[in-house]
Structure formats: structure tokens, C-alpha cells
N, C-alpha and C. Protein backbone atom coordinates (compact mmCIF):
# COMPACT_ATOMS: atom_id res chain seq x y z
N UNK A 1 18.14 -294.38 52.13
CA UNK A 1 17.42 -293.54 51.20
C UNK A 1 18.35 -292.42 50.77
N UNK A 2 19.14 -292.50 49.83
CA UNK A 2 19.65 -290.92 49.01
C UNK A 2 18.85 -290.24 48.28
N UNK A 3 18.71 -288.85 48.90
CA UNK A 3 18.11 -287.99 48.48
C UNK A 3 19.36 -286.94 48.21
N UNK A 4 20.72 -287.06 47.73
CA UNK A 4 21.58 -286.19 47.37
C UNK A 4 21.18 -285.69 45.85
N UNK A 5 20.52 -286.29 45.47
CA UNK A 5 19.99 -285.68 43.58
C UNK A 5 18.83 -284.64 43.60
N UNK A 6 18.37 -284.48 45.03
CA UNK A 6 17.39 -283.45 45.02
C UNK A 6 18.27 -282.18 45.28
N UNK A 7 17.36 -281.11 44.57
CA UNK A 7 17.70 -279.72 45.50
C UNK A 7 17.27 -279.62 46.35
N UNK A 8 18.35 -278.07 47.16
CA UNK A 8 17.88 -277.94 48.60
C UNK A 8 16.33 -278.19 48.36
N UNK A 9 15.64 -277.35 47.73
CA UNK A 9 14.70 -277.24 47.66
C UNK A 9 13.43 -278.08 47.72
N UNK A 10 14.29 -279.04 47.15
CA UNK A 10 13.36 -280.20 47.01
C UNK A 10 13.46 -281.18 48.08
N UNK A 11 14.83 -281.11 48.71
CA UNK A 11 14.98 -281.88 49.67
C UNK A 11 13.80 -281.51 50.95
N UNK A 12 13.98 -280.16 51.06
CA UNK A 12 12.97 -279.30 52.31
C UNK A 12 11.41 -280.10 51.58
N UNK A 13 10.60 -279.71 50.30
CA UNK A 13 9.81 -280.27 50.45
C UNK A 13 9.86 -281.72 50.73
N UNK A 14 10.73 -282.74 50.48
CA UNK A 14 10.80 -284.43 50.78
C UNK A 14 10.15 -284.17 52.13
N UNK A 15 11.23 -282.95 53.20
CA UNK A 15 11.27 -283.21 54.51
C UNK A 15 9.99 -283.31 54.97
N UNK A 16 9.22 -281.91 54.59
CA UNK A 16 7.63 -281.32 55.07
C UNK A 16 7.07 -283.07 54.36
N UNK A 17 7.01 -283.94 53.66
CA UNK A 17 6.13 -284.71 53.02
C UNK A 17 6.29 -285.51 53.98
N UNK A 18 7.91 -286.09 54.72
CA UNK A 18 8.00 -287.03 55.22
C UNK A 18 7.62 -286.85 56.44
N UNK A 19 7.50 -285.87 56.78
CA UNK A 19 7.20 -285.21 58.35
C UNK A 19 5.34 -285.73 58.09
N UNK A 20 4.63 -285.14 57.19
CA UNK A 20 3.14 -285.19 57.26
C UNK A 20 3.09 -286.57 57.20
N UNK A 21 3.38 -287.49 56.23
CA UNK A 21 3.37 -289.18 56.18
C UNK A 21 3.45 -289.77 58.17
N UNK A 22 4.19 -289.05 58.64
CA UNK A 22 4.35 -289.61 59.76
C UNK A 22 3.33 -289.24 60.54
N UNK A 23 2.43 -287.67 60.58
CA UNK A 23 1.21 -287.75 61.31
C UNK A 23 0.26 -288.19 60.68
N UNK A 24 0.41 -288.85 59.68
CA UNK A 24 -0.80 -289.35 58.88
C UNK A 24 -0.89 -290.74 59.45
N UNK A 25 0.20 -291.33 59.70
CA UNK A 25 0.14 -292.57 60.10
C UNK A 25 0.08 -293.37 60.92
N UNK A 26 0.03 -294.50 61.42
CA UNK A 26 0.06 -295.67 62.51
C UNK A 26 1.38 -296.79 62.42
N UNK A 27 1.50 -296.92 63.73
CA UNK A 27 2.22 -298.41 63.93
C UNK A 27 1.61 -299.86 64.16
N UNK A 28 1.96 -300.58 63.53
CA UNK A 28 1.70 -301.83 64.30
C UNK A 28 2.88 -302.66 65.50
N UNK A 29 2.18 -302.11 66.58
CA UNK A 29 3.12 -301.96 67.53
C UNK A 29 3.75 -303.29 67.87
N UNK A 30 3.17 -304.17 67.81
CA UNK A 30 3.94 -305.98 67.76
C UNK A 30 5.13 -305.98 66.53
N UNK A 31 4.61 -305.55 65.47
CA UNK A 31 5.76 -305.39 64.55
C UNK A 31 6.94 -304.61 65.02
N UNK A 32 6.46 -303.08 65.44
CA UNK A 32 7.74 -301.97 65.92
C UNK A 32 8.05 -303.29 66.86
N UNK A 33 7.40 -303.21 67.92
CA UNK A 33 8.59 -304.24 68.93
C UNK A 33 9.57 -305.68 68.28
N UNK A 34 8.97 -306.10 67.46
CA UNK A 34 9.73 -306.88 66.79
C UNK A 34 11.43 -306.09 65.87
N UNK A 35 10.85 -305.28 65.43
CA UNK A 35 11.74 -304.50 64.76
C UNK A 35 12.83 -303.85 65.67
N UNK A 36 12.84 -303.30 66.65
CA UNK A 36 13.48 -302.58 67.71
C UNK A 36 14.09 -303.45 68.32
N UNK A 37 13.77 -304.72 68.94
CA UNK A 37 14.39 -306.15 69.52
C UNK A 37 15.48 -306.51 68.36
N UNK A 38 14.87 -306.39 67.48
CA UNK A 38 15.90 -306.86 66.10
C UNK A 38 17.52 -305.95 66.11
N UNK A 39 17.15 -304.68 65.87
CA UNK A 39 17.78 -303.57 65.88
C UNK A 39 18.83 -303.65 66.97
N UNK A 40 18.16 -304.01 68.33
CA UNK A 40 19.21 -303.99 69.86
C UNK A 40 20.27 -305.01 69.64
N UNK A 41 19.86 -306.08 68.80
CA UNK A 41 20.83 -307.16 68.74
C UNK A 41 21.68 -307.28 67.85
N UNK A 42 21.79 -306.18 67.38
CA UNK A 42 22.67 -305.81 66.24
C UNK A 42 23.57 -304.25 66.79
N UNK A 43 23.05 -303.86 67.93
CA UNK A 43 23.45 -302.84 68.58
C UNK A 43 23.16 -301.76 67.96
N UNK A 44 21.88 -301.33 67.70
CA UNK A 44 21.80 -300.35 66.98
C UNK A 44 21.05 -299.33 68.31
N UNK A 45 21.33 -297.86 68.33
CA UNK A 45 21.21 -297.51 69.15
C UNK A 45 19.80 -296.62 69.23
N UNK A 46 18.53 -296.66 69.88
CA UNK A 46 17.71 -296.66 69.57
C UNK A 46 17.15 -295.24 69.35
N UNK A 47 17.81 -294.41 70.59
CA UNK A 47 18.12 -293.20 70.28
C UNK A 47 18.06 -292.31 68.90
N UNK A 48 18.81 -293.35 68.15
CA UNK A 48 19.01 -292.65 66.81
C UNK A 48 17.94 -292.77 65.52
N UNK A 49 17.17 -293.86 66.02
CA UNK A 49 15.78 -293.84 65.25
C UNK A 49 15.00 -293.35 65.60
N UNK A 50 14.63 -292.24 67.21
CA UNK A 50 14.01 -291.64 67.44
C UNK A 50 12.51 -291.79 68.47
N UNK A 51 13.48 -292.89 69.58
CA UNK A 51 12.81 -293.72 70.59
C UNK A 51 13.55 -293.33 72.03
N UNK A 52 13.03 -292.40 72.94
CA UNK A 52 13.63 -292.02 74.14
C UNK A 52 13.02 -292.59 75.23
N UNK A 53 13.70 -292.90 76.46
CA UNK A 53 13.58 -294.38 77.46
C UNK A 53 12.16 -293.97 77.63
N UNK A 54 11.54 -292.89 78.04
CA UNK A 54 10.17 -293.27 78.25
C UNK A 54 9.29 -293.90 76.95
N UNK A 55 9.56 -293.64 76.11
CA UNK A 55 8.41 -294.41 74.65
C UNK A 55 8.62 -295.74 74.49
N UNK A 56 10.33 -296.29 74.79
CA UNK A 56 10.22 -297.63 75.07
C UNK A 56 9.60 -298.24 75.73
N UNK A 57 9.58 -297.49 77.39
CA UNK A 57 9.20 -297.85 78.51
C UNK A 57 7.59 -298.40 78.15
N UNK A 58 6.82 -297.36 77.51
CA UNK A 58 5.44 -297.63 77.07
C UNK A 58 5.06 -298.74 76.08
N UNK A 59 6.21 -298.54 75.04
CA UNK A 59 5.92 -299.44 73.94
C UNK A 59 6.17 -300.87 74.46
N UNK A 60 7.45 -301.11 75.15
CA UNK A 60 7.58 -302.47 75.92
C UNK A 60 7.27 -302.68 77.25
N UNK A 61 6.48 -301.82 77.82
CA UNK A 61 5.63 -302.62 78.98
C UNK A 61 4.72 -302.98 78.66
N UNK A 62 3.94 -302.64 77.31
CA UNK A 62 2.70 -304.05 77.06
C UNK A 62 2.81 -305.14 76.38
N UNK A 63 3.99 -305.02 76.19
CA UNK A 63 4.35 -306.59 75.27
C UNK A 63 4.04 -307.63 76.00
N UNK A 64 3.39 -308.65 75.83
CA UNK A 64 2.73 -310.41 76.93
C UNK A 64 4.08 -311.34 76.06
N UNK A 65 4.09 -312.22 77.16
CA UNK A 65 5.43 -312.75 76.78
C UNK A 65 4.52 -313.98 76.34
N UNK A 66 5.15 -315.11 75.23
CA UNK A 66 4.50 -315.88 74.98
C UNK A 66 3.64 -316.72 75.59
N UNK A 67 4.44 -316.73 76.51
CA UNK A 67 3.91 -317.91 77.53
C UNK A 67 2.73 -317.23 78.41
N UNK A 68 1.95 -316.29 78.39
CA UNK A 68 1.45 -315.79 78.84
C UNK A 68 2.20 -315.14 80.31
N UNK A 69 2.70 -314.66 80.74
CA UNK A 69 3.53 -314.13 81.85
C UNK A 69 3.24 -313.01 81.45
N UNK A 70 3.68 -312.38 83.25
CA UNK A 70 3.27 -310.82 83.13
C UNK A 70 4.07 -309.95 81.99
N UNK A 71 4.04 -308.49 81.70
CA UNK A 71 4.44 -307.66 80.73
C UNK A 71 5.61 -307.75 81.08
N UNK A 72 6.63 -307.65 80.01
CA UNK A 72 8.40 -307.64 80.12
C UNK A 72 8.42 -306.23 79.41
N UNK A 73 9.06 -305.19 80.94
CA UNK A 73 9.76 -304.13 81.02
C UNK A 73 11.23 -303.87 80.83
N UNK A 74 11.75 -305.27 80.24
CA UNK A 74 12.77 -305.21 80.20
C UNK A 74 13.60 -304.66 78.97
N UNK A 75 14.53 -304.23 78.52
CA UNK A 75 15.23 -303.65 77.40
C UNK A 75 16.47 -303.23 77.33
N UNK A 76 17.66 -303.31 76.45
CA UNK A 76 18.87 -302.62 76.75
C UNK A 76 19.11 -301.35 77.18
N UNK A 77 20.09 -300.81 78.10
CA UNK A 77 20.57 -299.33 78.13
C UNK A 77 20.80 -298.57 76.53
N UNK A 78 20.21 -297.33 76.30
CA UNK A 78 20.48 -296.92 74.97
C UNK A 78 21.24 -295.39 74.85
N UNK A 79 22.01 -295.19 74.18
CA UNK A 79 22.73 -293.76 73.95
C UNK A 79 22.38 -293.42 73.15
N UNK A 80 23.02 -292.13 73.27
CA UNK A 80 22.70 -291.48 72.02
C UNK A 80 23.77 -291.00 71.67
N UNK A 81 24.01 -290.91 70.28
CA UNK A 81 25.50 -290.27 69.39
C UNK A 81 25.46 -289.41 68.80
N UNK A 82 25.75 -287.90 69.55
CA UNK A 82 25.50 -286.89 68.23
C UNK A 82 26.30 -286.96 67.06
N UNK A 83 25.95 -286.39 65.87
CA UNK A 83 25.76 -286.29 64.68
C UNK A 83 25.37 -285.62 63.75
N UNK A 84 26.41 -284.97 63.08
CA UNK A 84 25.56 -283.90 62.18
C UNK A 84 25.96 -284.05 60.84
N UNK A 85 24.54 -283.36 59.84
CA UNK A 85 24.71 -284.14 58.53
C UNK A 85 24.84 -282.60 57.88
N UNK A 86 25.48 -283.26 56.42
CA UNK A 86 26.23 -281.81 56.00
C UNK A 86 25.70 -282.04 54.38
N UNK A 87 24.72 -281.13 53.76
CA UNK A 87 24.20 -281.27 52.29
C UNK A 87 25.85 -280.94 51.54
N UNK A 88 25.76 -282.31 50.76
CA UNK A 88 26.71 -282.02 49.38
C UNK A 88 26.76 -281.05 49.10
N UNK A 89 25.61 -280.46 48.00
CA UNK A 89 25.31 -279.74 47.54
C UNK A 89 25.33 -278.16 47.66
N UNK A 90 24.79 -277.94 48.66
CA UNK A 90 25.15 -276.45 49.36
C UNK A 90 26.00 -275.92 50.43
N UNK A 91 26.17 -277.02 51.43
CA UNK A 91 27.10 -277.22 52.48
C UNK A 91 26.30 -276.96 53.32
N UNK A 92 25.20 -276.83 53.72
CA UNK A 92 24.39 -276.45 55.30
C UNK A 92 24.55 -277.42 56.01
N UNK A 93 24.88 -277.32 57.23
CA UNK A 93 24.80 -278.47 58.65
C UNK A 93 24.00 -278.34 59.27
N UNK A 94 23.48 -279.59 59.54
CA UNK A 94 22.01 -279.04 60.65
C UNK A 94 22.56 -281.13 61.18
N UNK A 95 21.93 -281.12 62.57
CA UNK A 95 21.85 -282.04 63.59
C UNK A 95 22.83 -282.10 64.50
N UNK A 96 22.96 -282.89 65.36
CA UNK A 96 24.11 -282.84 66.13
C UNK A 96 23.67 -283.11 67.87
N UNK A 97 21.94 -282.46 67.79
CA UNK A 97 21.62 -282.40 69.08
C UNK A 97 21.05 -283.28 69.57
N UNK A 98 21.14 -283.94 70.82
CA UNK A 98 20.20 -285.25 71.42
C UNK A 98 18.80 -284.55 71.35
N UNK A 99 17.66 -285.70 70.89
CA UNK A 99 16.46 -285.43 71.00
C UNK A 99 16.45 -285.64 72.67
């Protein structure tokens, strides 16, 4: 998603919109787990989408394995990479810190 054509200004409101969209909303948690399994196997680090070992822990201990077998707690080790992002436009830095 580039949002470099907004102003600061506008970028801050995107943020507040995208922030409320997210308490407005739901997962379909068979999908997230599908999506996140997807993601690991491509090594993407989960950390950075904003999933820390306990929310996995929750989200994939109720997954039923096809075969009906007990819940699979299982999942890759995940890091985290700080990172900080720097507006074109004005130059402000903000991130960098592990959630």
C-alpha cells in the first residue's frame, strides 16, 4: 500500500482510520491460520505483522487437524527485526521498537 502521495496530514488521518477499521473488525480465524502457515513458509517473520508467541500460541492451539487429532500447538520460532520507517516527504522517523 503507498501512501507516499498523502500529506503528513493525511497520512495521520489514513493512520487514525486504519487503526478504527481494525477495532471495528473480526477475523476469520481458519483463514488467519491459513494465511500465517502460508507466510512461515515463505519465511516471513510473524513478528512483523503483529503476532507475539502468546497470540499464536492461542490462535494455533485450536486449530483440529484434519484428521480429527488433538489441537496442533505446533509453529515456527519467530523474530523480530527492528525497523524504522522514514516519511519522504517531511523526514520524521518513527518505528524501530519490538512490539
Amino acid at each position: 500500500l503507498a501512501i507516499d502521495h498523502l500529506t503528513f496530514d493525511e497520512a495521520k488521518a489514513f493512520a487514525i482510520a486504519d487503526n478504527r477499521t481494525q477495532e471495528l473488525g473480526t477475523n476469520d480465524d481458519e483463514q488467519l491460520r491459513t494465511l500465517l502457515e502460508e507466510l512461515q513458509t515463505v519465511e516471513i517473520d510473524l513478528f512483523e505483522v503483529g503476532y507475539d508467541a502468546k497470540s499464536l500460541e492461542e490462535l494455533f492451539g485450536t486449530k483440529q487437524k484434519k484428521s480429527g487429532e488433538a489441537p496442533s500447538t505446533e509453529f515456527k520460532d519467530v523474530s523480530f527485526t527492528a525497523s524504522e520507517t522514514t516519511c519522504p516527504k517531511c523526514g520524521h522517523t518513527w518505528g524501530g521498537e519490538k512490539p
